[in-house]
Every structure is written in C-alpha cells, then in structure tokens.
PDB file of N, CA and C in Angstrom:
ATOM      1  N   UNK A   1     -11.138  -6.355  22.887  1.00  0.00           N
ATOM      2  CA  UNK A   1     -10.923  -6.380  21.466  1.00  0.00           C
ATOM      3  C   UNK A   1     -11.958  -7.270  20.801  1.00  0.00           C
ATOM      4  N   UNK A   2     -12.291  -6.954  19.467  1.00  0.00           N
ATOM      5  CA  UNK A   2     -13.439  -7.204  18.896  1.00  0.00           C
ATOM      6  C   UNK A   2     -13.096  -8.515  17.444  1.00  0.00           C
ATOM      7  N   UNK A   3     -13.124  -9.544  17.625  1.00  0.00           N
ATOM      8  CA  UNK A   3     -12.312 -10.446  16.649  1.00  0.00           C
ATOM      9  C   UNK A   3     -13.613 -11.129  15.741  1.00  0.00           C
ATOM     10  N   UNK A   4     -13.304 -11.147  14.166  1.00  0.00           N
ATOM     11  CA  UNK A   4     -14.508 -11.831  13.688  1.00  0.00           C
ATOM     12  C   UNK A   4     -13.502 -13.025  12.610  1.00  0.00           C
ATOM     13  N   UNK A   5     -13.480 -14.352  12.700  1.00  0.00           N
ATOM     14  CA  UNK A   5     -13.383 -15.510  12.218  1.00  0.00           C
ATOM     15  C   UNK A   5     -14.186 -15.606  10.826  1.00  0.00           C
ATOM     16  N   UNK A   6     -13.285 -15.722   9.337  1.00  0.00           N
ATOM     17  CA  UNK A   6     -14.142 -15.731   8.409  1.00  0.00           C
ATOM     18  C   UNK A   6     -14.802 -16.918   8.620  1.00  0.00           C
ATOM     19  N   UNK A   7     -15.580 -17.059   8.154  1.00  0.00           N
ATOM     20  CA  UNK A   7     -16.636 -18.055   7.450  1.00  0.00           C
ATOM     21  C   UNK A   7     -15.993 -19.798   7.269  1.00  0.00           C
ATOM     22  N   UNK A   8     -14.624 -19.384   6.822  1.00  0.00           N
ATOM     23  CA  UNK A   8     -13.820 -20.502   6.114  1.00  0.00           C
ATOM     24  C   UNK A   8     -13.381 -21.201   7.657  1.00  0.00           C
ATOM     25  N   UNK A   9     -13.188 -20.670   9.182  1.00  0.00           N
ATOM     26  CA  UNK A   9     -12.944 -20.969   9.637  1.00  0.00           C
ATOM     27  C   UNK A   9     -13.912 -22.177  10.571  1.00  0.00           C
ATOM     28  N   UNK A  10     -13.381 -23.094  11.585  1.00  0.00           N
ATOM     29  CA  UNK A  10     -14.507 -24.005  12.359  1.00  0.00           C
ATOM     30  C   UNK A  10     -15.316 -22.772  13.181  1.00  0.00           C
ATOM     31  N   UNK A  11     -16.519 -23.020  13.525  1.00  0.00           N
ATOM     32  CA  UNK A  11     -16.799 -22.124  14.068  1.00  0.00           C
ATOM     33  C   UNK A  11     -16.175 -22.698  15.922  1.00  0.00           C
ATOM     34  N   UNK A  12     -16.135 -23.500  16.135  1.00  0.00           N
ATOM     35  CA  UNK A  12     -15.608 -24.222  17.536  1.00  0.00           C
ATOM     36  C   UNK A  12     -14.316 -22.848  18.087  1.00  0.00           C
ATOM     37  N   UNK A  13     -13.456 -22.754  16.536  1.00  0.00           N
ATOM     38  CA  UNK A  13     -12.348 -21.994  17.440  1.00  0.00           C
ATOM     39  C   UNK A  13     -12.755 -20.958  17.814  1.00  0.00           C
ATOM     40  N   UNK A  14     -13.717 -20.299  17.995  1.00  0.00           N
ATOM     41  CA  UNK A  14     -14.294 -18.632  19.043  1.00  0.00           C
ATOM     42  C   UNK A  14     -13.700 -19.300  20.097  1.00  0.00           C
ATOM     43  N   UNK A  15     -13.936 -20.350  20.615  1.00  0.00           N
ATOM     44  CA  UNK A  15     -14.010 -21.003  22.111  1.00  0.00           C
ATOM     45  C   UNK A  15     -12.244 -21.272  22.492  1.00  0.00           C
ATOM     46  N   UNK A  16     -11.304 -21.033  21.487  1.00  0.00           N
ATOM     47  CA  UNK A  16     -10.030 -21.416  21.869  1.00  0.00           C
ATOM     48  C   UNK A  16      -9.353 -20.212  22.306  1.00  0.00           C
ATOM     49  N   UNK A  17      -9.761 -18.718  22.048  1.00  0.00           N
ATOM     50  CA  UNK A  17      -9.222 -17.272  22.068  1.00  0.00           C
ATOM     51  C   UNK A  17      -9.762 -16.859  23.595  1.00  0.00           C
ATOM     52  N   UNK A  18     -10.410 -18.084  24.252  1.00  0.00           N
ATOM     53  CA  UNK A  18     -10.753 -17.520  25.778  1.00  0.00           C
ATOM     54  C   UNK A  18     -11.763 -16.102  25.585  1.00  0.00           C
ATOM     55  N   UNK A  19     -11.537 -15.890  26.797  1.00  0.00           N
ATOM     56  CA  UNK A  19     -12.776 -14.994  27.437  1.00  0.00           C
ATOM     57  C   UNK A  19     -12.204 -13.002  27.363  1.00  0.00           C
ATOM     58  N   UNK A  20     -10.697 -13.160  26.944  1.00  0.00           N
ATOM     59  CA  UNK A  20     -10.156 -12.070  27.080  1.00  0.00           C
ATOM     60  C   UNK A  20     -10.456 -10.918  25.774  1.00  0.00           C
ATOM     61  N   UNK A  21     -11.242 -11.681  24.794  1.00  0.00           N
ATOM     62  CA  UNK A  21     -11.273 -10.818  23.144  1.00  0.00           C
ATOM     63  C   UNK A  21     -12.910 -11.648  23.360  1.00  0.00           C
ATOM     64  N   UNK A  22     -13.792 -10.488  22.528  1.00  0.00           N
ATOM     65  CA  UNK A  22     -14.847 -10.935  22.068  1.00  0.00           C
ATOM     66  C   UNK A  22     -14.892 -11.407  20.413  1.00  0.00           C
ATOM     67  N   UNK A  23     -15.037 -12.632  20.426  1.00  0.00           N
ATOM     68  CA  UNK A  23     -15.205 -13.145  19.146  1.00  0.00           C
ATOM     69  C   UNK A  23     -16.439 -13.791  18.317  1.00  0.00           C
ATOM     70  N   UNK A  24     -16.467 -13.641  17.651  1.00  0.00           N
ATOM     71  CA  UNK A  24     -17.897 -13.774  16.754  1.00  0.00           C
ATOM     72  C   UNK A  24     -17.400 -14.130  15.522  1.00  0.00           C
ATOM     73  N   UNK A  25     -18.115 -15.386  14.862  1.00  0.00           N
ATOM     74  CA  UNK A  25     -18.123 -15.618  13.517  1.00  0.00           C
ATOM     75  C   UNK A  25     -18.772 -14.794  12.104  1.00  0.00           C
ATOM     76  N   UNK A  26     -18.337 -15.538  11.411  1.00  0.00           N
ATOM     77  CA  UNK A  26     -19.374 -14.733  10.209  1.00  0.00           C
ATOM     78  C   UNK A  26     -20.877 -15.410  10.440  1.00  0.00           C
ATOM     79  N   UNK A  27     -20.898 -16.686  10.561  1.00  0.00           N
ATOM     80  CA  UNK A  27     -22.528 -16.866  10.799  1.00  0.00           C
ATOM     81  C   UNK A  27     -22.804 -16.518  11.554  1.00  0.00           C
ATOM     82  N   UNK A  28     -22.179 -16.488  13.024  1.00  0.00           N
ATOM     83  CA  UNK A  28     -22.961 -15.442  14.631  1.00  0.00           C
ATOM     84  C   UNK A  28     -23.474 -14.189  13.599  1.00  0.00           C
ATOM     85  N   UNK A  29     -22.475 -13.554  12.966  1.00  0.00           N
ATOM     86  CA  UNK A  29     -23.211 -11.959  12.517  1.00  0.00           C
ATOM     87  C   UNK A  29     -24.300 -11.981  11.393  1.00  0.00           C
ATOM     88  N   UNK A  30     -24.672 -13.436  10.433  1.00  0.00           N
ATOM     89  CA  UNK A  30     -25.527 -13.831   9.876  1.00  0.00           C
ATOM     90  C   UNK A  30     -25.198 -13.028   8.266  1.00  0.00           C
ATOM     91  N   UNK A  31     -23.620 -13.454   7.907  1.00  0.00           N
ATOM     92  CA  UNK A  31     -23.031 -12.590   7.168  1.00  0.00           C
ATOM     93  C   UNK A  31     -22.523 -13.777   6.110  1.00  0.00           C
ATOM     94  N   UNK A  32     -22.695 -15.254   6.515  1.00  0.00           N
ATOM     95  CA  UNK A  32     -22.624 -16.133   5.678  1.00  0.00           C
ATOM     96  C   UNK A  32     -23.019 -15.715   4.106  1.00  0.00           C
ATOM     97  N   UNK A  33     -21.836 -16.021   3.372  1.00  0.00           N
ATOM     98  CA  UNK A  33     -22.211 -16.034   1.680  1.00  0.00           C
ATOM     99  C   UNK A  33     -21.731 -14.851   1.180  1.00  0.00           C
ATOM    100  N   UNK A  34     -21.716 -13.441   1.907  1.00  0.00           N
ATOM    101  CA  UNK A  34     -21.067 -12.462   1.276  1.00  0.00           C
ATOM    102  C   UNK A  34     -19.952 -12.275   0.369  1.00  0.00           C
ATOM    103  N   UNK A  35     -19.848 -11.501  -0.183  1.00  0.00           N
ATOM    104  CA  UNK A  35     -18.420 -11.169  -0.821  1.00  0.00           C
ATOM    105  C   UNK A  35     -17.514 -10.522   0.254  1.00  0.00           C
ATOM    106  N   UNK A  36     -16.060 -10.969   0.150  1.00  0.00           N
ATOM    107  CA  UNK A  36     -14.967 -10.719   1.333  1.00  0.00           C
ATOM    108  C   UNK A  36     -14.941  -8.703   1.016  1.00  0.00           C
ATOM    109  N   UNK A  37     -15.184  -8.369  -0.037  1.00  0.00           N
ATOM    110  CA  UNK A  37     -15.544  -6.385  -0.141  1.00  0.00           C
ATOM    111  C   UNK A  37     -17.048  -6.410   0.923  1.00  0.00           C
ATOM    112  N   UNK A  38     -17.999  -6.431   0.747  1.00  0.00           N
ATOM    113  CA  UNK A  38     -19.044  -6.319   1.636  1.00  0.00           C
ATOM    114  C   UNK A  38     -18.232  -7.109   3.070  1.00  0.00           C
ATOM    115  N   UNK A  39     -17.891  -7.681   3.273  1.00  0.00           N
ATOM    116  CA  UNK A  39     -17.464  -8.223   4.663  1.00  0.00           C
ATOM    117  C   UNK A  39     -16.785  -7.611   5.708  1.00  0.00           C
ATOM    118  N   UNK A  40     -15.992  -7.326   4.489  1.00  0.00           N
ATOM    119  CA  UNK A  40     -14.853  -5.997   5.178  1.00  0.00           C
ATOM    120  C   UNK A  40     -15.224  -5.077   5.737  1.00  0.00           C
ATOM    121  N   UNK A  41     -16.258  -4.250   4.645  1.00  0.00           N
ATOM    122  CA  UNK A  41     -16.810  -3.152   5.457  1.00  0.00           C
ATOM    123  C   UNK A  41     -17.616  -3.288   6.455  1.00  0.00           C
ATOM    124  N   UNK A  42     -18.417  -4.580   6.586  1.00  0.00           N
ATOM    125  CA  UNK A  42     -19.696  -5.085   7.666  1.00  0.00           C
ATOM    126  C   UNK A  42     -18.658  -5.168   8.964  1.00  0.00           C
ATOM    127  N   UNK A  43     -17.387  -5.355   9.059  1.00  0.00           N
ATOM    128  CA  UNK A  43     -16.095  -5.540   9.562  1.00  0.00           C
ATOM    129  C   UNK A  43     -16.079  -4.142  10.648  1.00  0.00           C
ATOM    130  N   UNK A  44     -15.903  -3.478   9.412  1.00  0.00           N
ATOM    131  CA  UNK A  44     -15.578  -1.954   9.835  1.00  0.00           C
ATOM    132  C   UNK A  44     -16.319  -1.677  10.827  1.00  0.00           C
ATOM    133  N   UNK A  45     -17.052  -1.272  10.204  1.00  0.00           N
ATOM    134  CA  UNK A  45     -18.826  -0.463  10.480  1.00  0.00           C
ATOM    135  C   UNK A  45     -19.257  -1.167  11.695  1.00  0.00           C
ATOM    136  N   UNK A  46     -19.377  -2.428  11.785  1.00  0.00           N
ATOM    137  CA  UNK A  46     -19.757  -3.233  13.610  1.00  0.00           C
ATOM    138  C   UNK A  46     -18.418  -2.871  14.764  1.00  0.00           C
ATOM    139  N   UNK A  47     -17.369  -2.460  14.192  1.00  0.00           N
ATOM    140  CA  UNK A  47     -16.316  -2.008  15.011  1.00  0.00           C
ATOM    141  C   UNK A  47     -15.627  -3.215  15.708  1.00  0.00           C
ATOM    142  N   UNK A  48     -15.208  -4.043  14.574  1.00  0.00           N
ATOM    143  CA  UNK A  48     -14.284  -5.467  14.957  1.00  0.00           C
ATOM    144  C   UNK A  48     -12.925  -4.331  14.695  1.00  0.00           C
ATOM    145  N   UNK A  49     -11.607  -5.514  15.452  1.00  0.00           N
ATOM    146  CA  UNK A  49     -10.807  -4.459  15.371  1.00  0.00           C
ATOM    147  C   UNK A  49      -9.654  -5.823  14.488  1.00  0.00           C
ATOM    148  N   UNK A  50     -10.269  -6.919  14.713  1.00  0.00           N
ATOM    149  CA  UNK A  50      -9.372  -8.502  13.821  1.00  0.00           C
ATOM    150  C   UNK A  50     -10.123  -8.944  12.914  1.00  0.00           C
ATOM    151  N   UNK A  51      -9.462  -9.532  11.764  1.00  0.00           N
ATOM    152  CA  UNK A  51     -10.252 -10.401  10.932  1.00  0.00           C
ATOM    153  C   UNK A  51      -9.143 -11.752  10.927  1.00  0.00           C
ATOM    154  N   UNK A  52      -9.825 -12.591  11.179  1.00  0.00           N
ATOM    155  CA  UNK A  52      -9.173 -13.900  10.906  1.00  0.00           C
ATOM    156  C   UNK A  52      -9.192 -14.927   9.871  1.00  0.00           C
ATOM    157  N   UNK A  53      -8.631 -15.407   9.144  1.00  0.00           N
ATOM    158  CA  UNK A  53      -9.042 -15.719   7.875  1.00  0.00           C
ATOM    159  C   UNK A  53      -7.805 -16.706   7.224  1.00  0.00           C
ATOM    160  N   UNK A  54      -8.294 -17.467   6.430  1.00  0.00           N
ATOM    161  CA  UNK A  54      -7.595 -18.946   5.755  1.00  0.00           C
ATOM    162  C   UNK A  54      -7.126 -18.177   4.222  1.00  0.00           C
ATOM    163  N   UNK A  55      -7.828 -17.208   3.476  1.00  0.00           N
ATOM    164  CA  UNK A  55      -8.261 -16.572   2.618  1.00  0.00           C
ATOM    165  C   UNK A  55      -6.681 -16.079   2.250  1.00  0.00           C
ATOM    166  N   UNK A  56      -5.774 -16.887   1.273  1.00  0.00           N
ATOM    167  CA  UNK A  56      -4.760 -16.197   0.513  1.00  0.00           C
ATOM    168  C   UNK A  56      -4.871 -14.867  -0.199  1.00  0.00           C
ATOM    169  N   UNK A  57      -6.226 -15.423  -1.158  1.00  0.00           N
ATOM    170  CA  UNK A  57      -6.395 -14.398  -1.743  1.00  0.00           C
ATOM    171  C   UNK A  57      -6.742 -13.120  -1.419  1.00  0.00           C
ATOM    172  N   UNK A  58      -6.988 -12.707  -0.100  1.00  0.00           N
ATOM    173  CA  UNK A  58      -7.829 -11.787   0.021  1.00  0.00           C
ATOM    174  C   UNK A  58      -6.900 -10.913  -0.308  1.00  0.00           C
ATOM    175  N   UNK A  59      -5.602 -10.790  -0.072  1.00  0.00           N
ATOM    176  CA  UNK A  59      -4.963 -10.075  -0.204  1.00  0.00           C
ATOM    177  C   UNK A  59      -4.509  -8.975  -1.902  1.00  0.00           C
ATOM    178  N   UNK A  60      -4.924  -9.780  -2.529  1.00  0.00           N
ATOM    179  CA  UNK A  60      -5.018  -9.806  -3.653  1.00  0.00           C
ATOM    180  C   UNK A  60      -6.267  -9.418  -4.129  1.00  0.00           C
ATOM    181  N   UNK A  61      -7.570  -9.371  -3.701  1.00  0.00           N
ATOM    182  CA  UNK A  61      -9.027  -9.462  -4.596  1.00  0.00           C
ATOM    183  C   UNK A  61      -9.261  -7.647  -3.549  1.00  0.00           C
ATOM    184  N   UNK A  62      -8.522  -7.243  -2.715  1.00  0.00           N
ATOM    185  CA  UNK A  62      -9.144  -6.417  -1.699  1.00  0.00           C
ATOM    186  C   UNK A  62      -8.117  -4.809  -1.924  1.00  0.00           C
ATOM    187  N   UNK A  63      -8.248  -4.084  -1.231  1.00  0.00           N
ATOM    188  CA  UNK A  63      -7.319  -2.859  -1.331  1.00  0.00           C
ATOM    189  C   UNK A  63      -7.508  -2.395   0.431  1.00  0.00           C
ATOM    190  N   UNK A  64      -6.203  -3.388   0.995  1.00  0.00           N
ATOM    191  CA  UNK A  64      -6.453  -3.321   2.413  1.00  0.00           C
ATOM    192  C   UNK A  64      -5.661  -2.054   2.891  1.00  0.00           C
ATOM    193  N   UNK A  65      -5.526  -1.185   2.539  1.00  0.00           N
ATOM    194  CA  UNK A  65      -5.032  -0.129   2.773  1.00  0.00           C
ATOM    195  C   UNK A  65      -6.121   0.746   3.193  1.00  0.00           C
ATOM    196  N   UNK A  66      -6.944   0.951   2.615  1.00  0.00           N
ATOM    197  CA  UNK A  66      -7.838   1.867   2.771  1.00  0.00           C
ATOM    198  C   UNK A  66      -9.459   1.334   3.423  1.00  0.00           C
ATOM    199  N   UNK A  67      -8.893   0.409   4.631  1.00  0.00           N
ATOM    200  CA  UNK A  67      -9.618  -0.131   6.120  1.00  0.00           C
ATOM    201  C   UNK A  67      -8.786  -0.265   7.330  1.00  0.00           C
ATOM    202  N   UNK A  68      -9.280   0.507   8.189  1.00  0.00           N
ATOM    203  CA  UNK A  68      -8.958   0.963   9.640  1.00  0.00           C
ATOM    204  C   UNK A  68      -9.331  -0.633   9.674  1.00  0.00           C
ATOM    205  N   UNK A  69      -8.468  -1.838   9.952  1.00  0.00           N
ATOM    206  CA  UNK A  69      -8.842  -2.730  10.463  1.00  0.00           C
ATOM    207  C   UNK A  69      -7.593  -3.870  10.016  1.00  0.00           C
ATOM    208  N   UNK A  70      -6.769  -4.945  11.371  1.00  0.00           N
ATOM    209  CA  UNK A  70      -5.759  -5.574  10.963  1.00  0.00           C
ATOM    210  C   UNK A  70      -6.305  -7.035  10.601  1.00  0.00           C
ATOM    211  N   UNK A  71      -5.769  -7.764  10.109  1.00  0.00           N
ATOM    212  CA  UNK A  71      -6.339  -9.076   9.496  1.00  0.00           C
ATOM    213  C   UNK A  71      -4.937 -10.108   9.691  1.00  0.00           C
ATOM    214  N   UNK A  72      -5.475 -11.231  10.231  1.00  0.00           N
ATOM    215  CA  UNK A  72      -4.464 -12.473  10.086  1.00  0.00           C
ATOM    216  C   UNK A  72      -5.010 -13.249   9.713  1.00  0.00           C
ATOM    217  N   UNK A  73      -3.912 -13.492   8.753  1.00  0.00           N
ATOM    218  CA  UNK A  73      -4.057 -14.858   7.686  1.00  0.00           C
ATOM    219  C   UNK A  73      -3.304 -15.798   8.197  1.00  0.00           C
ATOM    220  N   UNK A  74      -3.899 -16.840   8.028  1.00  0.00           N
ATOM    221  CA  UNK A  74      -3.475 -17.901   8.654  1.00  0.00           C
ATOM    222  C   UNK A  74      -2.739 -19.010   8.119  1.00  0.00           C
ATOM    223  N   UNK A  75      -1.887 -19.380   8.080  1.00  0.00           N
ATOM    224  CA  UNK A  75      -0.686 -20.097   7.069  1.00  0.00           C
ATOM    225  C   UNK A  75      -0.934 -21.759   7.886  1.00  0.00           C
ATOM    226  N   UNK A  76      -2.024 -22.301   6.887  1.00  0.00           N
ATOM    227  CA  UNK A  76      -1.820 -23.850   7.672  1.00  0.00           C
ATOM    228  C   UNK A  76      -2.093 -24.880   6.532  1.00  0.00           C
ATOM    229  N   UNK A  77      -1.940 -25.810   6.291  1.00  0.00           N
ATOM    230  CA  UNK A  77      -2.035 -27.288   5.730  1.00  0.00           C
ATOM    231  C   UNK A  77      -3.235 -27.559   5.742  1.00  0.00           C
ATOM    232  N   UNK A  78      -4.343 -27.225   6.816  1.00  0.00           N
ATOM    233  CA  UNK A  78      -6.005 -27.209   6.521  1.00  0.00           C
ATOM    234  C   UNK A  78      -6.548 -26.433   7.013  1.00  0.00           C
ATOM    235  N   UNK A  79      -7.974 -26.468   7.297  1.00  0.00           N
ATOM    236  CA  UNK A  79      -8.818 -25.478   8.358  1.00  0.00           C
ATOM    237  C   UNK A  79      -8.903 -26.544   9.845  1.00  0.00           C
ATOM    238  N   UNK A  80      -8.403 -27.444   9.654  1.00  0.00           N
ATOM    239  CA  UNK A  80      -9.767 -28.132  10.994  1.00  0.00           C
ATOM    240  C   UNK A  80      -8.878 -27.536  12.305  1.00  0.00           C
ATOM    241  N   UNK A  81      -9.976 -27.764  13.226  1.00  0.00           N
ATOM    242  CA  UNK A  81      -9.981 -26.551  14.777  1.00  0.00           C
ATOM    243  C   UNK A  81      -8.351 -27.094  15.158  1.00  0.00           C
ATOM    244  N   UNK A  82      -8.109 -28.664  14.903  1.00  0.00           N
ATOM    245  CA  UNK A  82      -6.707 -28.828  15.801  1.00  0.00           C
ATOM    246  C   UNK A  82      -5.680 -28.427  15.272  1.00  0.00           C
ATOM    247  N   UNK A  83      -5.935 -28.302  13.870  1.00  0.00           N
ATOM    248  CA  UNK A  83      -4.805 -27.459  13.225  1.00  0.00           C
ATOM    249  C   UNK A  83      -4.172 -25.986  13.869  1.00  0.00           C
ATOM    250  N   UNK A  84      -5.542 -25.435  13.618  1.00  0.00           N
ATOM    251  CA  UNK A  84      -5.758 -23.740  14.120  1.00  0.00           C
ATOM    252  C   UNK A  84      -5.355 -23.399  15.262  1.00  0.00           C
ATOM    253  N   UNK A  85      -5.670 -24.332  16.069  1.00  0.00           N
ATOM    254  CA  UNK A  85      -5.504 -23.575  17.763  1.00  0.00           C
ATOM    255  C   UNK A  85      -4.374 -23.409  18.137  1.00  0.00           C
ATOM    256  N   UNK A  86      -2.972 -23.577  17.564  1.00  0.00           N
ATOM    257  CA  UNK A  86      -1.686 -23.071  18.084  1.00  0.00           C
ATOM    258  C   UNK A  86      -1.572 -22.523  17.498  1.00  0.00           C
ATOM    259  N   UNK A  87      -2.491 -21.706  16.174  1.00  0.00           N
ATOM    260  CA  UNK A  87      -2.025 -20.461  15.602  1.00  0.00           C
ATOM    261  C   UNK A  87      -2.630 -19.812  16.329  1.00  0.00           C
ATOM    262  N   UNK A  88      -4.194 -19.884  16.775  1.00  0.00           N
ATOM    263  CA  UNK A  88      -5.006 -18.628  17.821  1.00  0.00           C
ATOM    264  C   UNK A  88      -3.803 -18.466  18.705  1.00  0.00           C
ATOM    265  N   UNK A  89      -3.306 -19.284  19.425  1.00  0.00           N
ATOM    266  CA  UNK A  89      -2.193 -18.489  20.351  1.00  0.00           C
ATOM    267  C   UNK A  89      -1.602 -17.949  20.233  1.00  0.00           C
ATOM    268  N   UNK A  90      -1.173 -17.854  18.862  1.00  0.00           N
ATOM    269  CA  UNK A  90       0.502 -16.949  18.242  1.00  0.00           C
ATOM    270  C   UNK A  90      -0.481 -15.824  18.300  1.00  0.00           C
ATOM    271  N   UNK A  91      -1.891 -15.789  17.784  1.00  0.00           N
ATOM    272  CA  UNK A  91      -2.866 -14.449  17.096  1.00  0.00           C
ATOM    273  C   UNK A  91      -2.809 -13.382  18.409  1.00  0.00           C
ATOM    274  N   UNK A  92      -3.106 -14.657  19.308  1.00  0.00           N
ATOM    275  CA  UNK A  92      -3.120 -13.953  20.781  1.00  0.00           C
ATOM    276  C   UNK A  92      -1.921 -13.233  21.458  1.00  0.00           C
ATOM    277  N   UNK A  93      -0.769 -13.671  20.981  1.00  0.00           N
ATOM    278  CA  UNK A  93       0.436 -13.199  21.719  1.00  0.00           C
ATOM    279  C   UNK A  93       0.715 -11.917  20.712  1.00  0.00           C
ATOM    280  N   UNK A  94       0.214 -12.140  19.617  1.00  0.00           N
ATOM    281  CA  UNK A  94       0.768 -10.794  18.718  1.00  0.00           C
ATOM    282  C   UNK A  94      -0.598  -9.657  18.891  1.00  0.00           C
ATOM    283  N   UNK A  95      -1.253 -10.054  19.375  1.00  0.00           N
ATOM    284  CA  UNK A  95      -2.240  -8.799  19.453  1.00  0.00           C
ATOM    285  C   UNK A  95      -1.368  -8.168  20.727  1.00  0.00           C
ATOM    286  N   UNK A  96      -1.170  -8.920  22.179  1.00  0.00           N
ATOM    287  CA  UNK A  96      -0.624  -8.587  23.392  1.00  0.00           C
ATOM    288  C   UNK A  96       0.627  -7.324  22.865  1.00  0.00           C
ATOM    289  N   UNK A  97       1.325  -8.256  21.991  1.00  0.00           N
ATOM    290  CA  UNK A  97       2.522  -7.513  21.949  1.00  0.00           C
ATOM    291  C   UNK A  97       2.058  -6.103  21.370  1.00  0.00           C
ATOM    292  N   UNK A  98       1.017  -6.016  20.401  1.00  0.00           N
ATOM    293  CA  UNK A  98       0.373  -4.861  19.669  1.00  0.00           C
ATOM    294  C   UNK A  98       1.174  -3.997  18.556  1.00  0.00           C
ATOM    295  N   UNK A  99       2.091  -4.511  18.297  1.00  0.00           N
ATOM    296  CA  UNK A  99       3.269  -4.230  16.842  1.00  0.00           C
ATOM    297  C   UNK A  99       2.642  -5.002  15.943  1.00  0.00           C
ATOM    298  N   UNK A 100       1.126  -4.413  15.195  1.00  0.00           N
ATOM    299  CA  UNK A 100       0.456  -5.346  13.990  1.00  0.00           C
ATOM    300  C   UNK A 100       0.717  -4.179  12.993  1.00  0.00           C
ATOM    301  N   UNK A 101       0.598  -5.505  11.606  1.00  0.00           N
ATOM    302  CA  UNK A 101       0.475  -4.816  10.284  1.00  0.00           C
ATOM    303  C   UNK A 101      -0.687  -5.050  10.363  1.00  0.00           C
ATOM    304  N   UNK A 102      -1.173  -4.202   8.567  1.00  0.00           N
ATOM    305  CA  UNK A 102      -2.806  -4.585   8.298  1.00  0.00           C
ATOM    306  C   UNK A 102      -2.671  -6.132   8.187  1.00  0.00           C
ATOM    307  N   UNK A 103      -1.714  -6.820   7.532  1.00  0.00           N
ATOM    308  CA  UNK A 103      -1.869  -7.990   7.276  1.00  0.00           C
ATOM    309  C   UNK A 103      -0.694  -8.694   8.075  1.00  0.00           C
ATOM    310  N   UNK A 104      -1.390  -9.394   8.712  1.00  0.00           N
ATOM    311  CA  UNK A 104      -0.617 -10.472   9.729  1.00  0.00           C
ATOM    312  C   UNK A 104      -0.300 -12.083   9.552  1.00  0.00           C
ATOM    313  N   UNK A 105       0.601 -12.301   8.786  1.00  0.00           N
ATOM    314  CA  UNK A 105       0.582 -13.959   8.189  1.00  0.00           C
ATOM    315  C   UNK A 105       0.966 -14.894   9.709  1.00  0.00           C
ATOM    316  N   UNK A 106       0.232 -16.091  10.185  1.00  0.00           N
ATOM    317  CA  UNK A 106       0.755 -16.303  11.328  1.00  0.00           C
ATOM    318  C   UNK A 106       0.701 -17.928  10.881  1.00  0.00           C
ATOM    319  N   UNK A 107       1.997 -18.526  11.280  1.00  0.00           N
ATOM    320  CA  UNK A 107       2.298 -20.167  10.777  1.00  0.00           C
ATOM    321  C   UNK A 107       2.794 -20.639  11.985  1.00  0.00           C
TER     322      UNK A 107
END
C-alpha cells in the first residue's frame, strides 16, 4: 500500500508505519506548497492509495467524493512525531482491518 503524509506532517513519521506500506511525504514527491485540489489529484495519478493529514479543513475546501482515494485525518492537540505515532498505529490497524471510509478521523 501506497501512503503519502501531508506536508503539515513531521517528516520523521514515514519511519514509524514500518516497512509493511510504502510511504512518502509531500516533500519526498517535491509537491511542497501546492494547493490540497492539485495534491489530491498528484495523489491520484502517482497511485497512493492513503492520504494522511492534520488538515480539518480539507474536508470542507475539497469534494472528496469524486477521488478513488481514502484519507485520515488525524484528530490530535499538535503535529509533533510523539504525538502522532499512536495514531500511525490505529492508521495501521484500520487499513489491516480494510472497512475504510473516504474520510477516516483517527484520535
């Protein structure tokens, strides 16, 4: 599985999702600065199959219906990596289980 970490995230956490999902940031893909509409589709089109993201709004600024692609938002108090990394695990156990919406809130 193909996972891309917005921008907003540390880039350190690729390294917490292990070796089992290929993950890549927005700067690995050199996608820094975009608009989250261009992202999405850069999303698509490279054939990620996660978007991970801090981004309330996206839900709101986007029309996620009409992208083959699931997204978790991430429900935390900040960004920093020690925050995050017991949500990558929940991200991880709910991909396993594979009962995703487009939008996946994970706290």
């Amino acid at each position: 599985m193909k996972i891309l970490l917005d921008e907003n995230l540390p880039k350190k956490l690729k390294a917490d999702f292990g070796t089992e999902h290929e993950v890549k940031t927005v700067r690995d893909m050199g996608w820094l600065g975009k608009k989250n509409g261009e992202i999405l589709g850069l999303i698509v089109f490279n054939g990620f199959d996660y978007f991970v993201t801090i981004d309330k709004n996206l839900r709101f600024q986007q029309n996620l219906d009409r992208i083959e692609l699931k997204i978790f938002l991430l429900l935390a108090k900040n960004n920093r990596r020690e925050t995050l990394q017991v949500l990558v695990e929940k991200i991880k156990e709910r991909i396993q289980e594979g009962n995703l919406q487009k939008l996946n809130e994970i706290s």
